[in-house]
PDB file of N, CA and C in Angstrom:
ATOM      1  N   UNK A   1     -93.957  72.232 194.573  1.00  0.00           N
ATOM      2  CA  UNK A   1     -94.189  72.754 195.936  1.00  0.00           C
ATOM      3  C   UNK A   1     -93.168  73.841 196.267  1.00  0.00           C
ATOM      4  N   UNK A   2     -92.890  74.788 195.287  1.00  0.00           N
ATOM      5  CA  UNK A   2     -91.958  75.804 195.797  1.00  0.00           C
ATOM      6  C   UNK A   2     -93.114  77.031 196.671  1.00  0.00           C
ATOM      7  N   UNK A   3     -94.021  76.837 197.653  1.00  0.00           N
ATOM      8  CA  UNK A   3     -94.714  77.938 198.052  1.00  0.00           C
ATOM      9  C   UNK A   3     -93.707  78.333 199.495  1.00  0.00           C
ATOM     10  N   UNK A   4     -93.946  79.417 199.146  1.00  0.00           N
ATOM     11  CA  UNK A   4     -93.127  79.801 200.542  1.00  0.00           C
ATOM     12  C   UNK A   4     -94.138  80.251 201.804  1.00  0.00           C
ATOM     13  N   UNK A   5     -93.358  79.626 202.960  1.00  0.00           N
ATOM     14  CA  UNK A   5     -93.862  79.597 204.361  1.00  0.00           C
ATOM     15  C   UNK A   5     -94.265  80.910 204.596  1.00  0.00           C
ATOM     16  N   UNK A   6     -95.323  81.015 205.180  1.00  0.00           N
ATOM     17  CA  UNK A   6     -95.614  82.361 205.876  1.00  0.00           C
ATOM     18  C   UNK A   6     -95.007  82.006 207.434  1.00  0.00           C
ATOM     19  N   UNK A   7     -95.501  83.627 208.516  1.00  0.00           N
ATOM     20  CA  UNK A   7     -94.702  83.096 209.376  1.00  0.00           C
ATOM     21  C   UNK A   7     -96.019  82.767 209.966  1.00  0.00           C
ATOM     22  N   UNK A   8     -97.508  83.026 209.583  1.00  0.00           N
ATOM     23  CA  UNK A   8     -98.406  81.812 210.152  1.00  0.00           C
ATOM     24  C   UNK A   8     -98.116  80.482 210.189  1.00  0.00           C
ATOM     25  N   UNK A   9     -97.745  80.394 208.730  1.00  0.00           N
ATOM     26  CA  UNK A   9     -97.758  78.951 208.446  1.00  0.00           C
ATOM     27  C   UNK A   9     -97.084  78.172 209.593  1.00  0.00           C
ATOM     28  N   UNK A  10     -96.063  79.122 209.880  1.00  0.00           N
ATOM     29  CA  UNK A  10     -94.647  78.276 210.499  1.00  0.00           C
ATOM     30  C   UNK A  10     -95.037  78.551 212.153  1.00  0.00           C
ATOM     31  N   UNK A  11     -95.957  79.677 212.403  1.00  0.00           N
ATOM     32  CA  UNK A  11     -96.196  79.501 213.664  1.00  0.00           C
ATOM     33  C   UNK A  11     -97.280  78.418 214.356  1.00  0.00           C
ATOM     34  N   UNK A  12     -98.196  78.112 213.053  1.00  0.00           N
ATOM     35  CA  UNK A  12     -99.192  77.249 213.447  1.00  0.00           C
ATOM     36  C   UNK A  12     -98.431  75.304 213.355  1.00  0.00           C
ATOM     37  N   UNK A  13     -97.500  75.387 212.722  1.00  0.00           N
ATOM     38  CA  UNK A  13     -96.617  74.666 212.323  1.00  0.00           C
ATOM     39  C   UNK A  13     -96.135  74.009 213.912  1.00  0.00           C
ATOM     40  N   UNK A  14     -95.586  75.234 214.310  1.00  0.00           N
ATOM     41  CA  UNK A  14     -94.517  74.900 215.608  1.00  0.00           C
ATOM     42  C   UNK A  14     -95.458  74.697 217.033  1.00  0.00           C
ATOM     43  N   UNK A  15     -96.948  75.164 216.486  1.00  0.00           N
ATOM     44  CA  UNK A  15     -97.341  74.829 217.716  1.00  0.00           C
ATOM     45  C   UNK A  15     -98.028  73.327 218.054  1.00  0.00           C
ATOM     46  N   UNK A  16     -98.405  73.074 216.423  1.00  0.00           N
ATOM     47  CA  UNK A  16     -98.746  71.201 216.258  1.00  0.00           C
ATOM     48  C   UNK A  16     -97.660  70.624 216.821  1.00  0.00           C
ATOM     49  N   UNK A  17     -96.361  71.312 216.416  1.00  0.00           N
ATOM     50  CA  UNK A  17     -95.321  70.312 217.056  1.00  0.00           C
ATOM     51  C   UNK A  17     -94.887  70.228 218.524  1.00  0.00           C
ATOM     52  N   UNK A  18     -94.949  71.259 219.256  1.00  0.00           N
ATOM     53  CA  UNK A  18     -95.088  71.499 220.184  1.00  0.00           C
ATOM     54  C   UNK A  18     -96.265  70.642 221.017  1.00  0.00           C
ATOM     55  N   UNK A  19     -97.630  70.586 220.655  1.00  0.00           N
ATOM     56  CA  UNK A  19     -98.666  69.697 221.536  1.00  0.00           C
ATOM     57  C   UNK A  19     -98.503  68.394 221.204  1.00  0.00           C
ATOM     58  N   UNK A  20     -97.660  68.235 220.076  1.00  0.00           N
ATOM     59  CA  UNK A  20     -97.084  66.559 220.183  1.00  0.00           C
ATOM     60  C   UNK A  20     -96.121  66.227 220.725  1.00  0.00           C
ATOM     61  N   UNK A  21     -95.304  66.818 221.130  1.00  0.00           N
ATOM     62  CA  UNK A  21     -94.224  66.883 221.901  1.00  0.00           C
ATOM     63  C   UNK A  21     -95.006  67.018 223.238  1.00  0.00           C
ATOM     64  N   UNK A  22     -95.723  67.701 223.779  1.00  0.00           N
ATOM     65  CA  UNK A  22     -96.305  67.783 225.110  1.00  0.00           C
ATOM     66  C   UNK A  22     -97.022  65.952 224.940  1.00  0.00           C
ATOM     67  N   UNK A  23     -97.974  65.664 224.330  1.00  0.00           N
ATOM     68  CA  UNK A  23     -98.869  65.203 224.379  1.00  0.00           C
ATOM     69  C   UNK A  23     -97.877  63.639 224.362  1.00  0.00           C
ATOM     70  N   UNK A  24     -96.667  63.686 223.805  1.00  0.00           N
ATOM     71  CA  UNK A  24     -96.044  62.293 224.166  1.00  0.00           C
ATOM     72  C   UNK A  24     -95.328  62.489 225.181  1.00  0.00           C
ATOM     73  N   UNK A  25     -94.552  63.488 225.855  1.00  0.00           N
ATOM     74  CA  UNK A  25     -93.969  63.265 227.328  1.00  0.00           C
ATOM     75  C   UNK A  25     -95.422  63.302 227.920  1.00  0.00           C
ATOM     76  N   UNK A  26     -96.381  63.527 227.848  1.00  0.00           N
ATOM     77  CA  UNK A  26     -97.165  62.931 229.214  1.00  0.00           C
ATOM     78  C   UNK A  26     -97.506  61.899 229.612  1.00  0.00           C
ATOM     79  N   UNK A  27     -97.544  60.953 227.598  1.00  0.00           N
ATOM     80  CA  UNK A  27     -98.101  59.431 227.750  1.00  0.00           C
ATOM     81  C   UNK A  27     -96.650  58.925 228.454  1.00  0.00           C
ATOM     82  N   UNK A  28     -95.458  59.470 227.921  1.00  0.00           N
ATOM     83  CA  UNK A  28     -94.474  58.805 228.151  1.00  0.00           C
ATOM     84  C   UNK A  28     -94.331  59.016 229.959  1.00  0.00           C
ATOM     85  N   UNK A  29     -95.002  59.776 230.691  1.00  0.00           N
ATOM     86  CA  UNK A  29     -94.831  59.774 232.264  1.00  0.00           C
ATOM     87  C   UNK A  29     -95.675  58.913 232.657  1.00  0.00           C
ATOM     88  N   UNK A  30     -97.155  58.612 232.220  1.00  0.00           N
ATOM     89  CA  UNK A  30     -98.328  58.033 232.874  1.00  0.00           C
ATOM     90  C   UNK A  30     -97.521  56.627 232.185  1.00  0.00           C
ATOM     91  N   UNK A  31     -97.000  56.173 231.136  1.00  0.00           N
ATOM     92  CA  UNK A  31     -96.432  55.260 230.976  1.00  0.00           C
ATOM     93  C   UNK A  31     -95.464  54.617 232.459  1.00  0.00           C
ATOM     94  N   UNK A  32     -94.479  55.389 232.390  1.00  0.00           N
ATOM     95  CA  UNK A  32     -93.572  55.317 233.297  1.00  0.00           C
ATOM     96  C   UNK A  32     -94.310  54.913 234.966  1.00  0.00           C
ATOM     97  N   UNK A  33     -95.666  55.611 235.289  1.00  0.00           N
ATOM     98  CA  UNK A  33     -95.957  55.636 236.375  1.00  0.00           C
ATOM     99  C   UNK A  33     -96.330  54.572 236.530  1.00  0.00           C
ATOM    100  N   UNK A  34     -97.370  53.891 235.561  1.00  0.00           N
ATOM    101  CA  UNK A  34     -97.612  52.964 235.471  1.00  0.00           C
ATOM    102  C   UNK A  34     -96.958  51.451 236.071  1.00  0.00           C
ATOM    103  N   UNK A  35     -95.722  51.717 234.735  1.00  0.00           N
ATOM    104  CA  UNK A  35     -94.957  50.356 235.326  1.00  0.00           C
ATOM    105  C   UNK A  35     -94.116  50.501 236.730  1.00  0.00           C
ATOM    106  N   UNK A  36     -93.711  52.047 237.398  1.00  0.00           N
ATOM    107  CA  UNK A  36     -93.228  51.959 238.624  1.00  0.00           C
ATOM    108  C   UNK A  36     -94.269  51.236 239.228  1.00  0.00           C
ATOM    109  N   UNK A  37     -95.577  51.885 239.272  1.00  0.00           N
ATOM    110  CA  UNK A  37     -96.572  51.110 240.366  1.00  0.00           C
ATOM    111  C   UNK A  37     -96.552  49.444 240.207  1.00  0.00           C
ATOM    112  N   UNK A  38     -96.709  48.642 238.924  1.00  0.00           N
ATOM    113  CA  UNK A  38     -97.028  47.603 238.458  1.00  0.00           C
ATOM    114  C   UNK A  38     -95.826  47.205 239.296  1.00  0.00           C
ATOM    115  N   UNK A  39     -94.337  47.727 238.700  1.00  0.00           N
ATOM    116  CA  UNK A  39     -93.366  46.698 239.622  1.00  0.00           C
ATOM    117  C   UNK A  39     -93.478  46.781 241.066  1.00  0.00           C
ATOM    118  N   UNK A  40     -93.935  47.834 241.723  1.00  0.00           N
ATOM    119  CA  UNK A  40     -94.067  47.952 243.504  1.00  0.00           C
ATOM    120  C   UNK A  40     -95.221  46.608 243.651  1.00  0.00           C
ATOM    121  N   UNK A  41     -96.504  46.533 242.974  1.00  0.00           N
ATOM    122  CA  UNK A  41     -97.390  45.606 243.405  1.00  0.00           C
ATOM    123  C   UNK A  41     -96.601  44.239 243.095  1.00  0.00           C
ATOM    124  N   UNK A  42     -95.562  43.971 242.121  1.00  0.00           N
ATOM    125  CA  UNK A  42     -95.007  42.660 241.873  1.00  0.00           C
ATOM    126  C   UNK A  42     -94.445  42.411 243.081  1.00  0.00           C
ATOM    127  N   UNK A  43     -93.535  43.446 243.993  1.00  0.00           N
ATOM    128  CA  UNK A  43     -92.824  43.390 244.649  1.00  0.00           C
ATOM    129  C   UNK A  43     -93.051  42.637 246.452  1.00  0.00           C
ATOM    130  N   UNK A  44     -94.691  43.070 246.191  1.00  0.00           N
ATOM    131  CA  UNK A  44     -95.498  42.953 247.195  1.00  0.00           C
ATOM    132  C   UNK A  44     -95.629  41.432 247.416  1.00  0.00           C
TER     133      UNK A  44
END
């Protein structure tokens, strides 16, 4: 595997990583919202 990166390669590269990086801080907020709400209804 000595092929060398184009800078497609590496741009299409950074942008997979990038929408996984988006795509887990959002679960990780609707996560978060989640259990704020869950503990307010415990609270109730």
């Amino acid at each position: 595997m000595n092929k060398k990166l184009t800078q497609k390669d590496f741009d299409n590269f950074k942008e997979s990583i990038e929408d996984l990086i988006k795509l887990y801080k959002e679960s990780r907020l609707s996560k978060m919202k989640n259990t704020k709400e869950s503990e307010e209804e415990r609270l109730d």
